[in-house]
Protein backbone atom coordinates (compact mmCIF):
# COMPACT_ATOMS: atom_id res chain seq x y z
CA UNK A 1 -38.03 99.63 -72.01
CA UNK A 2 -36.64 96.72 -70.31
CA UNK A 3 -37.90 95.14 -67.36
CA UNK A 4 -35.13 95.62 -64.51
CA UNK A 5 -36.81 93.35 -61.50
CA UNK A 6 -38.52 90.27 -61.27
CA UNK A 7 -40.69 89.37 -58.26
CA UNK A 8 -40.82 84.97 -57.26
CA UNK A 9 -40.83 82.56 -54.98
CA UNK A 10 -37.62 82.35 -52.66
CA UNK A 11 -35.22 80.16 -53.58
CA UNK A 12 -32.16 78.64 -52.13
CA UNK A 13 -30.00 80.19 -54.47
CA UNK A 14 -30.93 83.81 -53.75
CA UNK A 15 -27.82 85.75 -51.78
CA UNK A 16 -29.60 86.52 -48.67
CA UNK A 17 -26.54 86.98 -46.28
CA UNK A 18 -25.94 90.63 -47.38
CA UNK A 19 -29.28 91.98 -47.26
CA UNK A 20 -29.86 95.38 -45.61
CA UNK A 21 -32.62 97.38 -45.20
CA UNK A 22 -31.53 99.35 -42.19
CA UNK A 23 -34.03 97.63 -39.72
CA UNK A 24 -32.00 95.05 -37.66
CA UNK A 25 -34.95 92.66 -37.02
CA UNK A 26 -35.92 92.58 -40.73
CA UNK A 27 -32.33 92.17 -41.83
CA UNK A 28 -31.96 89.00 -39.38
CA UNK A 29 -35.20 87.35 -39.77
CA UNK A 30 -34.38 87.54 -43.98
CA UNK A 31 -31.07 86.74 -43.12
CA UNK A 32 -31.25 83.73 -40.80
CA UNK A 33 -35.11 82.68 -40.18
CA UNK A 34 -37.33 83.37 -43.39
CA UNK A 35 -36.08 79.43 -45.06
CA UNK A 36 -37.11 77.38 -42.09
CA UNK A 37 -40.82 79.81 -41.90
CA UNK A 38 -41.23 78.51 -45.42
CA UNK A 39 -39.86 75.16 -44.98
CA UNK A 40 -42.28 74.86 -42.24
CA UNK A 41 -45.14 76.32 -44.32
CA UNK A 42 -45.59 78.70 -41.44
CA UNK A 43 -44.82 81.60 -44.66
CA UNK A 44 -44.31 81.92 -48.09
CA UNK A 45 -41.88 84.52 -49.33
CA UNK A 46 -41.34 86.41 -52.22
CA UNK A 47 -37.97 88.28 -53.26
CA UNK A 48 -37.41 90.91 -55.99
CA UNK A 49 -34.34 91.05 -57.59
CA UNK A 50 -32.36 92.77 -59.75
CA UNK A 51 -31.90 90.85 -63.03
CA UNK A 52 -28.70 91.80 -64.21
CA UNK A 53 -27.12 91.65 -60.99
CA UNK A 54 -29.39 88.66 -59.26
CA UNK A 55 -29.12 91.07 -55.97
CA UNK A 56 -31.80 91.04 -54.08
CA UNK A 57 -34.10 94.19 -54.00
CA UNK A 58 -36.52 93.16 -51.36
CA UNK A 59 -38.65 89.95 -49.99
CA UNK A 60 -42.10 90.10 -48.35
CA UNK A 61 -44.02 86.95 -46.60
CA UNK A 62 -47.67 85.74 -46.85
CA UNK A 63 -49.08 83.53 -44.04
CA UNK A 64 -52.81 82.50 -43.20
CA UNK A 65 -54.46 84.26 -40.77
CA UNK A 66 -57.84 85.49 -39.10
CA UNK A 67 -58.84 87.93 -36.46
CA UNK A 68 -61.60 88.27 -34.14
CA UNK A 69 -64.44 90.41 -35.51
CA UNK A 70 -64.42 92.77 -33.02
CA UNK A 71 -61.03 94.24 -34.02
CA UNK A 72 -62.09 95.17 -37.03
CA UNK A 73 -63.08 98.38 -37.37
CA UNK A 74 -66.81 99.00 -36.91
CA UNK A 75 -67.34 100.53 -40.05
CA UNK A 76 -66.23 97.50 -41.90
CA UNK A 77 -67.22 95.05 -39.04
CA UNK A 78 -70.81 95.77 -39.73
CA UNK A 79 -71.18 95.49 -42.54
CA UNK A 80 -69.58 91.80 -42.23
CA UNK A 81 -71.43 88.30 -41.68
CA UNK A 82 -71.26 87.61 -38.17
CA UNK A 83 -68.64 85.18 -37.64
CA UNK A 84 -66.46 84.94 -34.79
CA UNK A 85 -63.36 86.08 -37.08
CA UNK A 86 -62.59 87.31 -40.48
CA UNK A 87 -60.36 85.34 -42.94
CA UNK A 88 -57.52 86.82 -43.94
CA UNK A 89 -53.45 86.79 -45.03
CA UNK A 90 -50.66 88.25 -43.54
CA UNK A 91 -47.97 90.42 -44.68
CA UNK A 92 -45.65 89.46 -41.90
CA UNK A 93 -42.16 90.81 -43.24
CA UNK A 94 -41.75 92.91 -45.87
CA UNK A 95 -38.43 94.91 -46.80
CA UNK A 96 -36.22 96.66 -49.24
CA UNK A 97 -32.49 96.55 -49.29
CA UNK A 98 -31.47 100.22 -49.03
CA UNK A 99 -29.51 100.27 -52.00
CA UNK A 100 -32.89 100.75 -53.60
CA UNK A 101 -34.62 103.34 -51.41
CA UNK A 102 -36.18 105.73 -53.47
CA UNK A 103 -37.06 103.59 -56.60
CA UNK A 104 -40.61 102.30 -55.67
CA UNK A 105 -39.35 98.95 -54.96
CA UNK A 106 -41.44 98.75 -51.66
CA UNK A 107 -44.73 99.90 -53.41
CA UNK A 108 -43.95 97.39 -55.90
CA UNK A 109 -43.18 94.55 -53.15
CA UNK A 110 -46.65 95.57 -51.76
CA UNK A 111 -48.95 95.87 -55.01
CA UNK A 112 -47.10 92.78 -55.53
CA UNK A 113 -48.33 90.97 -52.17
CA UNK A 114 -51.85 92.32 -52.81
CA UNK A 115 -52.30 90.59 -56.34
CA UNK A 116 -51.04 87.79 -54.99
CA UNK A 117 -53.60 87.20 -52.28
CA UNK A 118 -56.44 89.23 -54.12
CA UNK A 119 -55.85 86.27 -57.31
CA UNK A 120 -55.17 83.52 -54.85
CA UNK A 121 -57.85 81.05 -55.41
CA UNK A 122 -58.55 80.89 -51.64
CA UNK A 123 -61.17 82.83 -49.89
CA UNK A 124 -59.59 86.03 -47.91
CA UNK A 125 -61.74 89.22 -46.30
CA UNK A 126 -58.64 91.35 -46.11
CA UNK A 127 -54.55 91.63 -45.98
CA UNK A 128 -53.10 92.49 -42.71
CA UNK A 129 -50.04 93.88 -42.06
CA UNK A 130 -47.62 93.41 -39.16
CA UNK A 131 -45.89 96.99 -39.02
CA UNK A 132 -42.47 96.72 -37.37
CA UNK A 133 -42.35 100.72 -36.18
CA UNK A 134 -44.31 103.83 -36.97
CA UNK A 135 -42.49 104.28 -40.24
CA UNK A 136 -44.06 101.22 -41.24
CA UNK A 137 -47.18 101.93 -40.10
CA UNK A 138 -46.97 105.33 -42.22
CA UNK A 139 -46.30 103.41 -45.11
CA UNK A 140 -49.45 100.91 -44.88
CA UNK A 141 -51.62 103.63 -43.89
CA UNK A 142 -50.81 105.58 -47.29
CA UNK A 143 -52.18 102.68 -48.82
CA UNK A 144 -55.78 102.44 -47.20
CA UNK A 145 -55.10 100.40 -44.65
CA UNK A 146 -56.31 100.65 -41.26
CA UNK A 147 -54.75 100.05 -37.99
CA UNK A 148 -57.28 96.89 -35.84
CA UNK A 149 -59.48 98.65 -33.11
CA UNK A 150 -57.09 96.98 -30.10
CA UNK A 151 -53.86 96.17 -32.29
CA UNK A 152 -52.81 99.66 -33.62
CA UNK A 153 -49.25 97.95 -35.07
CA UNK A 154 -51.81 95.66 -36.62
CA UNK A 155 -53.52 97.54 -40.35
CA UNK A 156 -56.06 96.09 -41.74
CA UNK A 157 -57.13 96.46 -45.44
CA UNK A 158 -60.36 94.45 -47.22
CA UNK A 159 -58.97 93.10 -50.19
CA UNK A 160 -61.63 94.63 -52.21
CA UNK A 161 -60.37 97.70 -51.16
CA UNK A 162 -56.90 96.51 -52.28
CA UNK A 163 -57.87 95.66 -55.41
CA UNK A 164 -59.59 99.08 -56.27
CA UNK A 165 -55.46 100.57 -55.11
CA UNK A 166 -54.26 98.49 -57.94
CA UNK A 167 -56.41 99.48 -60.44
CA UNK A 168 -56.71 103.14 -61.72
């Protein structure tokens, strides 16, 4: 069986200007914003794409981040060290051109994202996720994550808890 997508690093010389994943804000920010974010170090990205055709199947970003402890959810907050807020990485965009809905390329873009910060070798509590609408939200929370106590567009998953998703 051959492999069909690989996931890396963007690169200048990945098509980006016909990207669609049906969300308007996701298409533009791909489209128009995510090079300067990464120029700026403000994100990384990473794009999937199809290696036969070199289209692009789907991007997500990574950025630093923290939040206060008291968002966290008090079952996890307790049983945290006190500090004032909890390390963590962002999934700030994430999307998949609709030409592959229905293949698993946004579970892949995602398991993806969570090796990446769970192997990064950089200390990090949890992943949090930015979801853009309630669709979104549907799809983190099938995952185990958890929406912040005052942020519910916010989820919020330890990445020892990510790790255990990845591995049967």
């Amino acid at each position: 069986m051959s492999v069909r997508f690989a996931i890396g690093p963007l690169a200048k010389a990945h098509r980006r200007a016909d990207f669609t994943c049906g969300n308007d804000r996701i298409d533009s920010y791909f489209r128009e914003t995510v090079w300067q974010d990464v120029k700026r170090r403000y994100a990384t990205c990473f794009v999937a794409r199809e290696i036969a055709t070199d289209r692009v199947a789907g991007f997500y970003t990574l950025s630093s981040s923290n939040v206060p402890l008291t968002e966290v959810p008090e079952p996890i907050a307790k049983k945290l060290p006190r500090y004032p807020t909890v390390p963590a990485v962002l999934i700030g965009w994430l999307g998949r051109h609709s030409d592959f809905a229905g293949q698993g390329r946004g579970e892949a873009l995602l398991f993806d994202a969570i090796k990446t910060v769970a192997t990064a070798p950089i200390g990090a509590h949890a992943i949090f996720a930015d979801a853009i609408d309630d669709c979104a939200a549907a799809f983190y929370a099938a995952f185990g994550f958890t929406p912040l106590v005052r942020r519910p567009g916010t989820l919020y998953l330890p990445v020892a808890t990510a790790l255990s998703v990845l591995s049967p």
